[in-house]
C-alpha atoms as a PDB file:
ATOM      1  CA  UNK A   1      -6.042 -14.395   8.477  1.00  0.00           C
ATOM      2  CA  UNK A   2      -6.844 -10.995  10.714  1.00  0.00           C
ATOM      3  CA  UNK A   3      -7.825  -8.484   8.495  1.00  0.00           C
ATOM      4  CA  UNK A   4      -7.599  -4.897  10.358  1.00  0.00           C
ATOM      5  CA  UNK A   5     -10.818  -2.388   9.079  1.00  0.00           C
ATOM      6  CA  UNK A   6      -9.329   1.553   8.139  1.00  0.00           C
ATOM      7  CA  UNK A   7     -12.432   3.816   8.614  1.00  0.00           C
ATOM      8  CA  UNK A   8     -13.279   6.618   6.781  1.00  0.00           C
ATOM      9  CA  UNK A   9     -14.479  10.126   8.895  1.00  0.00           C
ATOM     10  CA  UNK A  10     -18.083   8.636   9.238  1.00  0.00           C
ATOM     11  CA  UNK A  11     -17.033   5.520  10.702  1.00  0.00           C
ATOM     12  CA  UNK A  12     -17.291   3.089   7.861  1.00  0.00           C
ATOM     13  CA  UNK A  13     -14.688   1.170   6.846  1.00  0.00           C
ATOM     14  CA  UNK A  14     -13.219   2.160   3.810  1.00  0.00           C
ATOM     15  CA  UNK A  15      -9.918   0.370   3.261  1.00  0.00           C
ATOM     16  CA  UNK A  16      -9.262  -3.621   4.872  1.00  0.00           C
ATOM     17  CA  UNK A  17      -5.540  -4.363   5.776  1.00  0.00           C
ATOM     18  CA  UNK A  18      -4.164  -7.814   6.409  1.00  0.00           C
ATOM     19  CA  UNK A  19      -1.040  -9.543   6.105  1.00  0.00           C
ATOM     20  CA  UNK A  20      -0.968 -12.988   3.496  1.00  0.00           C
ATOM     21  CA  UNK A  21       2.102 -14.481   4.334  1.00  0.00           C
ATOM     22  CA  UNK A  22       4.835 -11.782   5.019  1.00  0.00           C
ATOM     23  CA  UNK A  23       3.888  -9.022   2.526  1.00  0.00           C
ATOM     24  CA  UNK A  24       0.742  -6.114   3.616  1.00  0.00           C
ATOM     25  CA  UNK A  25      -2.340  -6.340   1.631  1.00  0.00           C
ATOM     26  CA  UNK A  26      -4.866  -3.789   1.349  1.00  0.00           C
ATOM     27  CA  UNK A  27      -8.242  -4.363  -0.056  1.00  0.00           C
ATOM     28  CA  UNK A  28     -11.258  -2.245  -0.852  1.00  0.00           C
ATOM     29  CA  UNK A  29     -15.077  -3.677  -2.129  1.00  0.00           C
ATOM     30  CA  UNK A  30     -17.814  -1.615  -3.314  1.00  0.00           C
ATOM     31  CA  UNK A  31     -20.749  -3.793  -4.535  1.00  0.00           C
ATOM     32  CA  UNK A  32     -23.064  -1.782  -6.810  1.00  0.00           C
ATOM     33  CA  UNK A  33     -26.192  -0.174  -5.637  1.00  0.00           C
ATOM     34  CA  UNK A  34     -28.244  -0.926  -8.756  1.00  0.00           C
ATOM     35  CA  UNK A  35     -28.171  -2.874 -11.967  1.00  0.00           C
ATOM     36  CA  UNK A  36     -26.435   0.413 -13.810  1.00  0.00           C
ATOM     37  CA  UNK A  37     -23.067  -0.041 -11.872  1.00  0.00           C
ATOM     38  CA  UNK A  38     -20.366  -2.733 -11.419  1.00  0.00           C
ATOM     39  CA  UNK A  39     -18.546  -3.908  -8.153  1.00  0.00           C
ATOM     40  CA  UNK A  40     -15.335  -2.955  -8.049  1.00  0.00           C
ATOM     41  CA  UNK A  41     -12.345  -4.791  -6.108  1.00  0.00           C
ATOM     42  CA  UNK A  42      -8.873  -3.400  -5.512  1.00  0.00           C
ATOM     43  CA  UNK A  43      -6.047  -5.518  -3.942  1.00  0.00           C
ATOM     44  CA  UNK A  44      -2.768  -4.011  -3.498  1.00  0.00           C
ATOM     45  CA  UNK A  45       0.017  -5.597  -2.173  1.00  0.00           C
ATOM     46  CA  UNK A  46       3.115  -4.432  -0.058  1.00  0.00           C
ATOM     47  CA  UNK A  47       6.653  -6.435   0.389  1.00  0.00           C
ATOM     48  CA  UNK A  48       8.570  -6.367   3.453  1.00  0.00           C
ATOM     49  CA  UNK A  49      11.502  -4.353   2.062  1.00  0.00           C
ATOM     50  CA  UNK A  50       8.887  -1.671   0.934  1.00  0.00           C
ATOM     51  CA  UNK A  51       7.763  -1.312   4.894  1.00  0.00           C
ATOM     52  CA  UNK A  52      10.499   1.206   5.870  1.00  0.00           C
ATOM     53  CA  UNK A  53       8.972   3.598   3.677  1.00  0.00           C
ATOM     54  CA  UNK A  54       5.314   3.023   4.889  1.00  0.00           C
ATOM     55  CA  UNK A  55       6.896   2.967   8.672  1.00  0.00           C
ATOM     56  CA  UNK A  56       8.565   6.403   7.826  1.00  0.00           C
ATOM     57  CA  UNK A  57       6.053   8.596   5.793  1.00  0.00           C
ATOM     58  CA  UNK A  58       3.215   7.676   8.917  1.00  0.00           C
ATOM     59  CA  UNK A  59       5.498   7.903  11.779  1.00  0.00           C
ATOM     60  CA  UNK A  60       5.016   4.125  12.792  1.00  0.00           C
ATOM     61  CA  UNK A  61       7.770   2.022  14.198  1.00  0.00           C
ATOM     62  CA  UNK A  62       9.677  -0.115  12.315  1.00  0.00           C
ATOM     63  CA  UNK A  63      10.405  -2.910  15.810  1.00  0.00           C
ATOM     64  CA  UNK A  64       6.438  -2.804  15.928  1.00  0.00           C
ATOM     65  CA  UNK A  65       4.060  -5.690  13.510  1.00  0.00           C
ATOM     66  CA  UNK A  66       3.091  -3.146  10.682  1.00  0.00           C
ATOM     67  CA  UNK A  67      -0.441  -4.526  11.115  1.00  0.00           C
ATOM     68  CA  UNK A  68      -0.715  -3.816  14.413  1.00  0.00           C
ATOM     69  CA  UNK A  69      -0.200  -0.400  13.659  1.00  0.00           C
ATOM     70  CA  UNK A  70      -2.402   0.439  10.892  1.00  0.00           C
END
């Protein structure tokens, strides 16, 4: 599975993006820094009929793989 890295404005990836199957996943990690915090994991997943929307609010083209794009 390819899994596409969105960076933030200092160059780190904030935000993974990958397709499982047919439907857009994107996942974000952050592991805790010390023994006072908790890692945190948050998957959200996108079906195909709810592309069009995506490909429309962002200007992206709906002929083009939606991963390829992001």
């Amino acid at each position: 599975m390819r899994k596409v890295s969105i960076l933030g404005s200092d160059g780190q990836p904030i935000l993974y993006a990958s397709l499982e199957g047919e439907d857009l996943r994107f996942q974000f990690e952050y592991y805790s820094r010390s023994a006072d915090e908790g890692d945190y994991e948050f998957i959200h997943t996108v079906l195909p009929e709810d592309f069009s929307s995506i490909t429309t609010k962002f200007g992206l083209s709906p002929e083009k793989n939606i991963l390829d794009q992001i």
